[in-house]
Protein backbone atom coordinates (compact mmCIF):
# COMPACT_ATOMS: atom_id res chain seq x y z
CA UNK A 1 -133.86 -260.40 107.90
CA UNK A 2 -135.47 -257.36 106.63
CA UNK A 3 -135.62 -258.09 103.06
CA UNK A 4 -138.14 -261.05 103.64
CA UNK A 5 -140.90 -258.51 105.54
CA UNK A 6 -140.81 -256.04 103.05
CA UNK A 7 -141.49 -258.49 100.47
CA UNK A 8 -144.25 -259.87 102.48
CA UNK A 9 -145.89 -256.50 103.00
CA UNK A 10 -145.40 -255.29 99.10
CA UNK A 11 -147.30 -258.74 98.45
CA UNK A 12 -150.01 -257.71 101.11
CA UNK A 13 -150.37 -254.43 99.44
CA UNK A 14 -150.81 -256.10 95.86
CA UNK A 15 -153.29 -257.92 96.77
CA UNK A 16 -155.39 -255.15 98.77
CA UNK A 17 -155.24 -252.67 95.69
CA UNK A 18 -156.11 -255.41 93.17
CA UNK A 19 -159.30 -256.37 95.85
CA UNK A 20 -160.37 -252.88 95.80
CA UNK A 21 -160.03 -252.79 92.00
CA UNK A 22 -162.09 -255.54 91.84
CA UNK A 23 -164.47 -254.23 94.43
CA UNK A 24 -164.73 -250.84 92.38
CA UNK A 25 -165.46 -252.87 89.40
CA UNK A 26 -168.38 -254.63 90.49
CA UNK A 27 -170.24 -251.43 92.14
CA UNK A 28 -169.71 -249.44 88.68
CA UNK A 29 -171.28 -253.27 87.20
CA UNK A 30 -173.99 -252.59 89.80
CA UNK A 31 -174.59 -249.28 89.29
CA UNK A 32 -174.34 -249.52 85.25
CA UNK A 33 -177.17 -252.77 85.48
CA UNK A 34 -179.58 -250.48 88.03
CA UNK A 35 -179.38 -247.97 85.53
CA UNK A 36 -180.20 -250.54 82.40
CA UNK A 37 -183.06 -251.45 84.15
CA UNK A 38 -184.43 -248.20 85.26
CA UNK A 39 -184.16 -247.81 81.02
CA UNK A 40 -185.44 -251.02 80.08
CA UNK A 41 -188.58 -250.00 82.59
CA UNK A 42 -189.30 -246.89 79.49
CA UNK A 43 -191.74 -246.68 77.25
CA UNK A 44 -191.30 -244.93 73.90
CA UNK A 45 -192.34 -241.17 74.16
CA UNK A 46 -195.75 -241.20 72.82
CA UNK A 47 -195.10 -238.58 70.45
CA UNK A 48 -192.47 -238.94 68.05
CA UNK A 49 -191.34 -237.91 64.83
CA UNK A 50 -188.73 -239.64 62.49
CA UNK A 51 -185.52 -238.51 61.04
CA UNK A 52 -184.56 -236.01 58.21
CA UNK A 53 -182.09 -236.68 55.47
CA UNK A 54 -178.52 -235.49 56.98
CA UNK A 55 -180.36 -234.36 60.76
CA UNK A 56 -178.24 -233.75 63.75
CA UNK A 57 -179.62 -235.57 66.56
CA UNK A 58 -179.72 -232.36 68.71
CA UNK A 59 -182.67 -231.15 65.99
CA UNK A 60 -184.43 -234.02 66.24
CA UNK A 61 -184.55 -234.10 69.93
CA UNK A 62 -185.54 -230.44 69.37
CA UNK A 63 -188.56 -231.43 67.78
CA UNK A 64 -189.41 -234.44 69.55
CA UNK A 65 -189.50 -232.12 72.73
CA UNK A 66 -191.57 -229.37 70.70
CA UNK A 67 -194.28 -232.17 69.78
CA UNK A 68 -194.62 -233.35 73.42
CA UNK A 69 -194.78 -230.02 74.42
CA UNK A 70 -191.80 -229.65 76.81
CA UNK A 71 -190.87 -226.20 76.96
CA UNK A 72 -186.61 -227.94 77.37
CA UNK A 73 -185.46 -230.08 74.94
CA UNK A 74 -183.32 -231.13 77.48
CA UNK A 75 -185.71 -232.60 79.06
CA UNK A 76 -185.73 -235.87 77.19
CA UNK A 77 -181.85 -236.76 77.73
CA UNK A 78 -183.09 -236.84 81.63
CA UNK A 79 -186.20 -238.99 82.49
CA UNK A 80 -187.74 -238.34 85.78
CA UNK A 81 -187.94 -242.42 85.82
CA UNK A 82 -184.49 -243.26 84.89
CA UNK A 83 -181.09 -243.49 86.83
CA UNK A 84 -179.02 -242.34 83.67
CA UNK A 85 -178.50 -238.94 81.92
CA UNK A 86 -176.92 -237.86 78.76
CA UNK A 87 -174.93 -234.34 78.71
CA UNK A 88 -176.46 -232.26 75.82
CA UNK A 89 -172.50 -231.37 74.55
CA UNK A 90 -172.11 -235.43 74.06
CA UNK A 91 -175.20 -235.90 71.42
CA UNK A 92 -172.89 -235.13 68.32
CA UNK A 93 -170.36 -238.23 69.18
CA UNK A 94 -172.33 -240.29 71.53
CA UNK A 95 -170.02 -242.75 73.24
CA UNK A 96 -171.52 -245.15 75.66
CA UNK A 97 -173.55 -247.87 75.14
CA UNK A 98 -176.46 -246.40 77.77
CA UNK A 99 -176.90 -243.35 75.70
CA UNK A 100 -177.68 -244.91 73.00
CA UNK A 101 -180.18 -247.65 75.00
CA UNK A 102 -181.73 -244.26 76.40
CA UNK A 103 -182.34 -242.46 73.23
CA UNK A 104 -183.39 -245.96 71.35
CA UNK A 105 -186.05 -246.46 74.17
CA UNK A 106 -187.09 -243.02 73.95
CA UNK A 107 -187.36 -242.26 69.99
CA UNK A 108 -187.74 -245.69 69.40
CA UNK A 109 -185.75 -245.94 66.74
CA UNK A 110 -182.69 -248.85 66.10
CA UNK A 111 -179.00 -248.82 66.70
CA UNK A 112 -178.35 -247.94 63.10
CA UNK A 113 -180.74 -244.94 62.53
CA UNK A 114 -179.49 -243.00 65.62
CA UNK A 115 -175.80 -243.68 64.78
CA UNK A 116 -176.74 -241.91 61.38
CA UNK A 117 -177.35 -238.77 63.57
CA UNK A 118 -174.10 -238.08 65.08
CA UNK A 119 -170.68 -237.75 63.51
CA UNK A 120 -169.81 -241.26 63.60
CA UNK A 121 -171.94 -241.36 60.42
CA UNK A 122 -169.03 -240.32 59.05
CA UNK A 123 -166.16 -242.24 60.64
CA UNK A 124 -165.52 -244.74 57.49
CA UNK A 125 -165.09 -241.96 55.04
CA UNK A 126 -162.83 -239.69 57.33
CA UNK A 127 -160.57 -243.04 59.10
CA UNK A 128 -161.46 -246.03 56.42
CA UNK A 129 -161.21 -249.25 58.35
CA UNK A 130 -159.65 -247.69 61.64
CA UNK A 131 -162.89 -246.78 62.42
CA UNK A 132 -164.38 -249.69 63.33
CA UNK A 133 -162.42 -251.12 66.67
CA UNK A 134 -163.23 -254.50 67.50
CA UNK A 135 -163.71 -256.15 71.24
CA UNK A 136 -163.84 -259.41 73.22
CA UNK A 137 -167.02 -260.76 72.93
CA UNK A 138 -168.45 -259.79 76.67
CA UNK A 139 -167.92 -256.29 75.51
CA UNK A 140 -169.27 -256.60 72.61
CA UNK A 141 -172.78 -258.20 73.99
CA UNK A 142 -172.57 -255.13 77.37
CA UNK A 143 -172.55 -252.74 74.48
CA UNK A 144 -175.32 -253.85 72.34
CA UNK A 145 -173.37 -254.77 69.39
CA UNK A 146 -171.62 -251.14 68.86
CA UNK A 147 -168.62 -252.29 68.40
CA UNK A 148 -170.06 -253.15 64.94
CA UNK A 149 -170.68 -249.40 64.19
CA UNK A 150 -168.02 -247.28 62.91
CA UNK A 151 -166.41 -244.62 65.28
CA UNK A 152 -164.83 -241.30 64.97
CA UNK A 153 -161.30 -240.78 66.78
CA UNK A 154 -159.85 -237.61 67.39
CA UNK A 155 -162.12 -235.31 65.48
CA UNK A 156 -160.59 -232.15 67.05
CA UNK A 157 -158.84 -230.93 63.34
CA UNK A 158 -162.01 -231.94 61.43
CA UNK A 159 -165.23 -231.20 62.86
CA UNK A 160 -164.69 -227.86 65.27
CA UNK A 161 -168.44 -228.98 66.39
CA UNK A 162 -168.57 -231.70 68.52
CA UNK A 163 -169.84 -230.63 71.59
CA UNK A 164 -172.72 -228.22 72.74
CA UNK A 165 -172.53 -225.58 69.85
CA UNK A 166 -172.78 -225.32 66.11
CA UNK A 167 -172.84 -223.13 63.27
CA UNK A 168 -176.23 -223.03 61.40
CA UNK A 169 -178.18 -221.77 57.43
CA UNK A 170 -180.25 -219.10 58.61
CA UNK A 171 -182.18 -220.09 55.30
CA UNK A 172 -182.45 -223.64 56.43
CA UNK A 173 -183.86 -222.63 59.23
CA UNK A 174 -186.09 -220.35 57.59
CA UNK A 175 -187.61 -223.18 55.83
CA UNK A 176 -191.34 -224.54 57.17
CA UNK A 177 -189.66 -227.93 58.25
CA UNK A 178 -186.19 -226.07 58.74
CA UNK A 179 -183.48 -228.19 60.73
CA UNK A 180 -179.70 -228.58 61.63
CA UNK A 181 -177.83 -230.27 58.93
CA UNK A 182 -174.93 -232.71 60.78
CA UNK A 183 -172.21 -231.71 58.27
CA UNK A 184 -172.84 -228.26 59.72
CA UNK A 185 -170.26 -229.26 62.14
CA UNK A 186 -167.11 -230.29 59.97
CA UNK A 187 -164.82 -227.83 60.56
CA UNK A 188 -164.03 -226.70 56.81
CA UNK A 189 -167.86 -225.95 55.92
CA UNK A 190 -168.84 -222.27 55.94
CA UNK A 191 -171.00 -222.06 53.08
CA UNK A 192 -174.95 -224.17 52.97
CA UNK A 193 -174.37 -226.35 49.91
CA UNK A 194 -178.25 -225.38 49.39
CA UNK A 195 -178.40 -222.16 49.49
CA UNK A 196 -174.89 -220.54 49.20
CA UNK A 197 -174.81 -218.92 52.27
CA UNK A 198 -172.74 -218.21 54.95
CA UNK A 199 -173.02 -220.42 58.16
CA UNK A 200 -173.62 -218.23 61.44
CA UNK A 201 -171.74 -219.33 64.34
CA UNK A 202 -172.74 -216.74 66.58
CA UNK A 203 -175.80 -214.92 67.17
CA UNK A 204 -176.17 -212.03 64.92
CA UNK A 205 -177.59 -209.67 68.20
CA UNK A 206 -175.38 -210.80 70.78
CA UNK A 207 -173.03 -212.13 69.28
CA UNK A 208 -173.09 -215.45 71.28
CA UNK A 209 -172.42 -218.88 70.26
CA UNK A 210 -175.11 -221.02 69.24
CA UNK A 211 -176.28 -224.05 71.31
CA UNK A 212 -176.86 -227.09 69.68
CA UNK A 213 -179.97 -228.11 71.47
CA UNK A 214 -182.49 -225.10 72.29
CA UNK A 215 -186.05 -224.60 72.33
CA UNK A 216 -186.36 -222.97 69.26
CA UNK A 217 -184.03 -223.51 66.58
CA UNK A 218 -184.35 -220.13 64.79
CA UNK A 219 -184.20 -217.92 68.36
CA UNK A 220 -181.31 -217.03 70.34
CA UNK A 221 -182.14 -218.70 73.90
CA UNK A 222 -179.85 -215.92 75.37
CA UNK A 223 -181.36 -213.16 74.24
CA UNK A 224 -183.56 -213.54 71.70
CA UNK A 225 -182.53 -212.81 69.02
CA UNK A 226 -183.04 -214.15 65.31
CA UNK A 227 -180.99 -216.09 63.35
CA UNK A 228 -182.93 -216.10 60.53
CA UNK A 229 -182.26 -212.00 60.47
CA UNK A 230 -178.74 -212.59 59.04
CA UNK A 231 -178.41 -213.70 55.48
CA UNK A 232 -174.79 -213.23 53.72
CA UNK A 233 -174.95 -214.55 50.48
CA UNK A 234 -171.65 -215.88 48.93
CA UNK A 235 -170.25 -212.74 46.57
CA UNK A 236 -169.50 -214.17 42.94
CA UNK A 237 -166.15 -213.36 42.86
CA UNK A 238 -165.98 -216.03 45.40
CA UNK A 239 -168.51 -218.10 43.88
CA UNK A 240 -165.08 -220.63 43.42
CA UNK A 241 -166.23 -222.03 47.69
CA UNK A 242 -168.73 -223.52 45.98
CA UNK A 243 -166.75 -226.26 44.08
CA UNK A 244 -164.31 -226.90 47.29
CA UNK A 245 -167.11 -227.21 49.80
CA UNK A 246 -168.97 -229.60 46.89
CA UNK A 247 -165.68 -231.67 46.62
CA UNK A 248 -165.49 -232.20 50.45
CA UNK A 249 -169.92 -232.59 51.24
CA UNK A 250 -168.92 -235.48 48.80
CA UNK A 251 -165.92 -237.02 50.21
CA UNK A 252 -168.29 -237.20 53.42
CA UNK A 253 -170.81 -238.90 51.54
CA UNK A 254 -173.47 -236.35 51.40
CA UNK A 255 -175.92 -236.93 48.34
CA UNK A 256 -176.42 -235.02 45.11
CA UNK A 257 -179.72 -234.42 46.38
CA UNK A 258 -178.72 -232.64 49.69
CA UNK A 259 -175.97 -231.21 47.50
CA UNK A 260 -178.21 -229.66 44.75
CA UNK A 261 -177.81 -229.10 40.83
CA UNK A 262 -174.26 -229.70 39.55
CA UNK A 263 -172.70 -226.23 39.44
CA UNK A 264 -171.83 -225.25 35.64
CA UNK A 265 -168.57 -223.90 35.89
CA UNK A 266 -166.88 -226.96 37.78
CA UNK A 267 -164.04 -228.67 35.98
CA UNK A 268 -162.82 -232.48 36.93
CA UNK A 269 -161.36 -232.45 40.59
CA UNK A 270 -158.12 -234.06 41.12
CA UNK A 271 -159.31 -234.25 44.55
CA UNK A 272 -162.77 -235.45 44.06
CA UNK A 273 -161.59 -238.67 42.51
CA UNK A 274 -158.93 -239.43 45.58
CA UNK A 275 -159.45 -242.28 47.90
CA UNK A 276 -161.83 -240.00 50.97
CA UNK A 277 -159.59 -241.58 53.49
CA UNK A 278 -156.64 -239.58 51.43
CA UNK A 279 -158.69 -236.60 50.96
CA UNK A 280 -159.28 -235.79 54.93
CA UNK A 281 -155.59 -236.73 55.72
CA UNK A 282 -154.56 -233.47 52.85
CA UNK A 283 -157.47 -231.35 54.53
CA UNK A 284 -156.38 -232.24 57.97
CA UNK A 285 -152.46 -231.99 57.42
CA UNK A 286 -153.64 -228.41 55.97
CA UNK A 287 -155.54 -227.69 58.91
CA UNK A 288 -152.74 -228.57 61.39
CA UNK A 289 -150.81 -226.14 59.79
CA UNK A 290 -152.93 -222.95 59.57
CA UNK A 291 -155.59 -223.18 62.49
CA UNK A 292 -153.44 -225.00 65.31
CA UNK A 293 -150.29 -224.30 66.90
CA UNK A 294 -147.47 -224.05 67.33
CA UNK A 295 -147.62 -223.96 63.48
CA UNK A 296 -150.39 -220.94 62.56
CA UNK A 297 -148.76 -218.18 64.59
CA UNK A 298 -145.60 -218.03 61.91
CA UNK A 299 -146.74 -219.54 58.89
CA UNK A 300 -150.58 -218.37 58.84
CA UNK A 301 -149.72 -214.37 58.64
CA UNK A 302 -146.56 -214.79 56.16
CA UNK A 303 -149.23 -216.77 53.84
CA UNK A 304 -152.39 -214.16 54.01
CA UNK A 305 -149.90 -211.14 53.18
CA UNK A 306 -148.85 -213.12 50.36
CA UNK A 307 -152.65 -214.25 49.04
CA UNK A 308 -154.96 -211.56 50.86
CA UNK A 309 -157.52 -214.06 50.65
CA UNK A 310 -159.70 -211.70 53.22
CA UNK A 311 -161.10 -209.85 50.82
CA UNK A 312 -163.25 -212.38 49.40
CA UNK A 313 -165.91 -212.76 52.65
CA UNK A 314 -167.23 -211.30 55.35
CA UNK A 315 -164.86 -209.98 57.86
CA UNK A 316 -166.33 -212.71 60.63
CA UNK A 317 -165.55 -215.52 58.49
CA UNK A 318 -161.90 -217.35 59.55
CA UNK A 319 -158.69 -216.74 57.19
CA UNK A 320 -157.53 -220.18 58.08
CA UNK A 321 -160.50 -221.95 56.79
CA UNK A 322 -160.60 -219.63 53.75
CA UNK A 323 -157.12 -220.22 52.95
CA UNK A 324 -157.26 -223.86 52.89
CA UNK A 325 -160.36 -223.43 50.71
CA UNK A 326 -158.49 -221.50 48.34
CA UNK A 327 -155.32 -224.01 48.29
CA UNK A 328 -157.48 -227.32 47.49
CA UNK A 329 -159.92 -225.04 44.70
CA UNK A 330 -158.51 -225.67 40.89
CA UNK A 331 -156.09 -228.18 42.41
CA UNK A 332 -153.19 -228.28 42.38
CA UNK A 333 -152.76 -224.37 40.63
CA UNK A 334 -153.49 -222.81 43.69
CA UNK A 335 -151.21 -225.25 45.31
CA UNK A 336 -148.10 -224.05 42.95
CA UNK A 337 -149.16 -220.75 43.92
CA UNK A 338 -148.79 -220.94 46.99
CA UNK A 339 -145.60 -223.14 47.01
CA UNK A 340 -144.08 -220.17 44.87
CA UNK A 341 -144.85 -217.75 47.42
CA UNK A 342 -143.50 -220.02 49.85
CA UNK A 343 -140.30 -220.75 48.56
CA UNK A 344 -139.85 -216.77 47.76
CA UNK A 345 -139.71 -216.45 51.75
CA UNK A 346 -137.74 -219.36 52.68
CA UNK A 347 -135.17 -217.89 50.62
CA UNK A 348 -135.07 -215.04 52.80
CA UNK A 349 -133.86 -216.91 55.58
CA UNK A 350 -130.46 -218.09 56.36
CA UNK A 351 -131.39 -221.16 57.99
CA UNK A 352 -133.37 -222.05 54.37
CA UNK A 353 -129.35 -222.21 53.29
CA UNK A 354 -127.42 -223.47 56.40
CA UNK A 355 -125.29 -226.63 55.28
CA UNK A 356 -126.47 -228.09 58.61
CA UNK A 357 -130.31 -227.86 57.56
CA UNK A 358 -130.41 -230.62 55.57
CA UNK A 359 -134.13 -230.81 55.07
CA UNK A 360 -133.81 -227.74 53.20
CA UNK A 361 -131.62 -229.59 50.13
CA UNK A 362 -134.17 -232.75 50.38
CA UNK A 363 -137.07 -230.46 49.81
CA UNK A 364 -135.20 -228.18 46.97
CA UNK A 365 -134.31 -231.87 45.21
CA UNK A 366 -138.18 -232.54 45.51
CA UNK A 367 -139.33 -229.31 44.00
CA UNK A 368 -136.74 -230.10 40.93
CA UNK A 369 -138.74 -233.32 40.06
CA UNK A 370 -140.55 -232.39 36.75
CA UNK A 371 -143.64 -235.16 37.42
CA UNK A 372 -144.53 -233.21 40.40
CA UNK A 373 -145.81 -230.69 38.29
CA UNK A 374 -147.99 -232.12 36.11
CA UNK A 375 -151.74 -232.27 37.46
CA UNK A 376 -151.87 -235.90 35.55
CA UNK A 377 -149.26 -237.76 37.52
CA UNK A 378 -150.54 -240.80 40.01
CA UNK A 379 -152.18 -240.08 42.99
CA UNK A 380 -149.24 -242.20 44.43
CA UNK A 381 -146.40 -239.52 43.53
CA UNK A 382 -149.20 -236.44 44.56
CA UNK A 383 -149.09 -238.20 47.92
CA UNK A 384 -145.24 -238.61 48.55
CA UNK A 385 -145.09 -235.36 47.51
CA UNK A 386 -147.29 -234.02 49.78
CA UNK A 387 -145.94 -235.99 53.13
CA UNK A 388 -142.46 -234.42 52.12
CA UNK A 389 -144.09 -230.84 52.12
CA UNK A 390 -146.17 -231.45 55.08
CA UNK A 391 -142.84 -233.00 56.74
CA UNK A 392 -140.78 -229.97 55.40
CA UNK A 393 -143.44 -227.05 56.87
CA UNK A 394 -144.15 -228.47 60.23
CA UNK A 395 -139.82 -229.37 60.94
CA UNK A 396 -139.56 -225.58 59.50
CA UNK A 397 -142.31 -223.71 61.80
CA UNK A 398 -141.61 -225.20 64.88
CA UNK A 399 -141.48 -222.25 67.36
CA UNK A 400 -137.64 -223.27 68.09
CA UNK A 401 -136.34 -222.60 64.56
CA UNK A 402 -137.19 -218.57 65.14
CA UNK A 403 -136.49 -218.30 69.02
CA UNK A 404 -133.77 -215.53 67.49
CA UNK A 405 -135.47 -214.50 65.15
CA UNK A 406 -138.48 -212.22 64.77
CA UNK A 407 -141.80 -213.45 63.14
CA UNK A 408 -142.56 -210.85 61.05
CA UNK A 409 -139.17 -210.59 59.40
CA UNK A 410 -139.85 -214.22 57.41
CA UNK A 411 -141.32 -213.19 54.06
CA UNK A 412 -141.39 -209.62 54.49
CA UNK A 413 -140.03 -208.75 51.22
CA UNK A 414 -143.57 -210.20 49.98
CA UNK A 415 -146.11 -207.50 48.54
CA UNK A 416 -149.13 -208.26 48.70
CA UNK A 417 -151.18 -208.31 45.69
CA UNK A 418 -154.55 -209.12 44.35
CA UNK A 419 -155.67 -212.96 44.90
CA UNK A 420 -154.90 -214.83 41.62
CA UNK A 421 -157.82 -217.25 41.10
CA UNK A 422 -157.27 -220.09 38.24
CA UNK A 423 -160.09 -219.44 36.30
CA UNK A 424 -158.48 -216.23 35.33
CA UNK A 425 -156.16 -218.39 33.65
CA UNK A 426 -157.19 -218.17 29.67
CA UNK A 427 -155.50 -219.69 26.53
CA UNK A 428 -153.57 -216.58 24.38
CA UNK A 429 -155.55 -215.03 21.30
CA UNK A 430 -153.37 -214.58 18.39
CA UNK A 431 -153.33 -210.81 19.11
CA UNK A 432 -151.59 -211.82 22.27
CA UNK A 433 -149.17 -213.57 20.98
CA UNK A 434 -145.13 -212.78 22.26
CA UNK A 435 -142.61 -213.25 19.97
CA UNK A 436 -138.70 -213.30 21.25
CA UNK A 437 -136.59 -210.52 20.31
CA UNK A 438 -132.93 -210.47 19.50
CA UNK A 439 -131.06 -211.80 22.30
CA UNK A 440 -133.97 -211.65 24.77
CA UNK A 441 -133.63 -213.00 28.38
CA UNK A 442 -136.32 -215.80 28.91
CA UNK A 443 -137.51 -213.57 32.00
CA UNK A 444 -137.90 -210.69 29.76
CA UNK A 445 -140.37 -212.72 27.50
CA UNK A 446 -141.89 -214.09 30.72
CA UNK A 447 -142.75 -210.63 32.19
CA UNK A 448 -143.77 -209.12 28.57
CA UNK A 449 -146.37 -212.01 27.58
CA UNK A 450 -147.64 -211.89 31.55
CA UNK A 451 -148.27 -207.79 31.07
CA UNK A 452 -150.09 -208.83 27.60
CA UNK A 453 -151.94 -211.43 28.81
CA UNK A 454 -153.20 -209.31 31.87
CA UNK A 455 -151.58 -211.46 34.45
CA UNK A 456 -150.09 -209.69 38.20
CA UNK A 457 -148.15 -212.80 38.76
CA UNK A 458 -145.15 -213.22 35.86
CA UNK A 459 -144.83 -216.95 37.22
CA UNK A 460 -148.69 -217.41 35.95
CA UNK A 461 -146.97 -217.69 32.39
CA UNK A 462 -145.68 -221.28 34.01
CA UNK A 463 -148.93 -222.81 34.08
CA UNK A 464 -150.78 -224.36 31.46
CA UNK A 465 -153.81 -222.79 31.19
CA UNK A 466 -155.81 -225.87 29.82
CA UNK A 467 -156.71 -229.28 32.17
CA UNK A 468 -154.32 -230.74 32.82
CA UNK A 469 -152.67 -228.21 34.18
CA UNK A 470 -148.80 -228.25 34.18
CA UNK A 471 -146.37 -225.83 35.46
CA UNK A 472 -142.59 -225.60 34.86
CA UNK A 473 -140.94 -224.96 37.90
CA UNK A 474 -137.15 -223.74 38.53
CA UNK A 475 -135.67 -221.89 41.23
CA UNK A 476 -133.89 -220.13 39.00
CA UNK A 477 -135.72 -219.50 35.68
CA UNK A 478 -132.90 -218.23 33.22
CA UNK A 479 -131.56 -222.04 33.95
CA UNK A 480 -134.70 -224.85 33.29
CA UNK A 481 -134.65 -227.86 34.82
CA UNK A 482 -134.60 -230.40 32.29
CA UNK A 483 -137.66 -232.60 31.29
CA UNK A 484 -139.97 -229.11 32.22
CA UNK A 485 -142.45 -228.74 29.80
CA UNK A 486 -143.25 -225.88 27.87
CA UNK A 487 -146.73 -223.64 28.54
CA UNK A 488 -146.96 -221.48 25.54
């Protein structure tokens, strides 16, 4: 007799919490169409200026506010006459459909235009077709046709800069009609593709970050200070940023005329001719792994004692963003260099051989695969070769795999030496030349033509000096793997 009731009352109870669902929807309906008309009841500021090629929106708000003569940029994103307000850490991915009504009204400028201004610009490049997500068509007409505008999803690996502060040229600044640049906030850009630079991320007086929006956009709003004051200029032994950061400005779509003069010493990119979409999954898989955990706190410091890539740059600038830098410059050689170093500490570890790791034998089969190491093979086989690495190191660093075991003990038997850099990489002169001696060990020659040809690193005698690069590879040298070409 009970049974009946309760089935009554769970009924009752349905019905009440879908009511006040529905009731919850129609005041947020009401509120949302008070608000469009509180916009709609705008008129255009009356002064204005228009966009510059590759502007963050916070700049040109900046301006806008400097012309009108508000002493708050911030000013504009609240109107005294309207019911809505936009949060000055949501300009760089602006989301809802009255934001962008707001700032069209305001700037009077189209759907299209201000879209260009945030980091959506650059959802089709980074996502490919993913980044447009369609919806029903009473959506679609309560959000002004934006569902017809490319979006950026989870940006967290790929542009640190999404919300309220940036990094910024202090040269671009400098200039008469200085401004923020909106690739400024990808998260593997350090260096002004203009200038060659450094970005600043912090003021260089109190060392604070730097807002996005502020009244002036060379002055520290917390204390002052200059950004303009602090110039590093890239050193040329690093001058090799300059082809990386060039590879990905153009994967994002930024123009040769934002970009600047080809740089002479560039050779073809393996990378610059990949698919973008393809591009930012490598950069982003790579980014997982060194700047986010639970990856970077075992696998970052094992692979800057083995390529003490800090000695390039100023001691502010990240070792995770450098490193990556360094692994997708000459690609793949700095790849293979790192993979050797790599594989020197796995095989340090008795997991690396435990019959019950099997990972470890699918990876050691991949390594053995000649086409892998030629720079000419399809970008079909680069990319299966890649997932299996990217598979490989992220099963392998997972904080479980060491709970008995202590970080620093994993590639310890490393010494650190100077950074090899492919363009040290130069065909043998005929004085240079090796020949085998009686009996010789294949190592033996290896080591004697690397101390003739200058090289710290005997396994640099495995790579071809010439594009395309190959490389022989072998776990165990005295014993090539067949089908490995030869490099000298």
């Amino acid at each position: 007799m009970d049974e009946p009731r309760q089935d009554e009352e769970n009924g009752q109870w349905t019905e009440e919490a879908h009511q006040r669902r529905k009731n919850h929807y129609r005041r947020r309906e009401g509120e949302e169409q008070a608000k469009r008309r509180s916009i709609q009841g705008l008129s255009p500021l009356p002064r204005r200026t228009v966009p510059r090629p590759w502007e963050d929106l916070t700049t040109l708000i900046a301006r806008t506010a400097h012309m009108m003569g508000y002493p708050q940029p911030g000013w504009i994103l609240r109107p005294q006459k309207a019911e809505h307000a936009i949060a000055p850490g949501e300009l760089a991915l602006l989301q809802r459909p009255l934001d962008y009504e707001l700032l069209m009204r305001l700037l009077h400028l189209d759907q299209t235009a201000l879209h260009r201004l945030t980091l959506h610009h650059f959802a089709t490049r980074v996502q490919g077709t993913s980044a447009v997500r369609p919806v029903g068509a009473a959506g679609a007409q309560r959000a002004f046709r934006l569902s017809e505008l490319p979006r950026l999803w989870n940006v967290q690996q790929l542009f640190s800069y999404p919300g309220q502060t940036i990094q910024v040229c202090p040269r671009c600044l400098d200039e008469p009609d200085g401004y923020q640049r909106l690739y400024w906030r990808a998260t593997p850009v350090l260096l002004c593709p203009r200038h060659s630079v450094w970005l600043l991320d912090s003021c260089p007086a109190c060392q604070k970050p730097i807002p996005g929006l502020r009244p002036q956009l060379s002055t520290c709003p917390a204390c002052g200070g200059d950004y303009r004051q602090r110039v590093l200029p890239l050193a040329p032994e690093a001058s090799w940023l300059r082809s990386t950061h060039r590879v990905l400005l153009t994967h994002l779509g930024i123009d040769a005329i934002e970009l600047g003069e080809p740089l002479p010493e560039d050779e073809p990119s393996l990378l610059r001719d990949f698919p973008s979409q393809d591009y930012f999954w490598i950069v982003s898989q790579f980014l997982e792994l060194l700047c986010f955990k639970p990856y970077r706190e075992r696998l970052l410091p094992l692979l800057l004692r083995a390529l003490p890539i800090e000695e390039l740059t100023p001691p502010t600038t990240q070792s995770a963003l450098l490193l990556l830098h360094y692994l997708l410059a000459y690609w793949p050689v700095h790849f293979w260099i790192m993979l050797e170093r790599l594989q020197q500490a796995l095989e340090e570890d008795l997991l690396w051989f435990h019959p019950s790791y099997a990972l470890a034998q699918q990876w050691e089969a991949q390594l053995t695969r000649g086409a892998v190491w030629d720079q000419g093979v399809s970008r079909e086989q680069t990319m299966a070769f890649l997932h299996a690495f990217f598979d490989m190191a992220k099963d392998y660093f997972q904080p479980h795999r060491y709970s008995r075991q202590l970080d620093a003990s994993l590639g310890k038997y490393i010494a650190p030496t100077t950074l090899p850099i492919a363009y040290q990489l130069c065909p043998a002169t005929q004085e240079e030349l090796v020949a085998p001696r009686p009996w010789e060990d294949l190592a033996s020659i290896m080591g004697r033509v690397a101390h003739t040809m200058r090289y710290e690193h005997p396994d640099w005698v495995l790579i071809s000096p010439d594009t395309p690069h190959r490389k022989v590879y072998s776990c165990s040298i005295v014993l090539l793997t067949t089908g490995c070409s030869s490099v000298r």
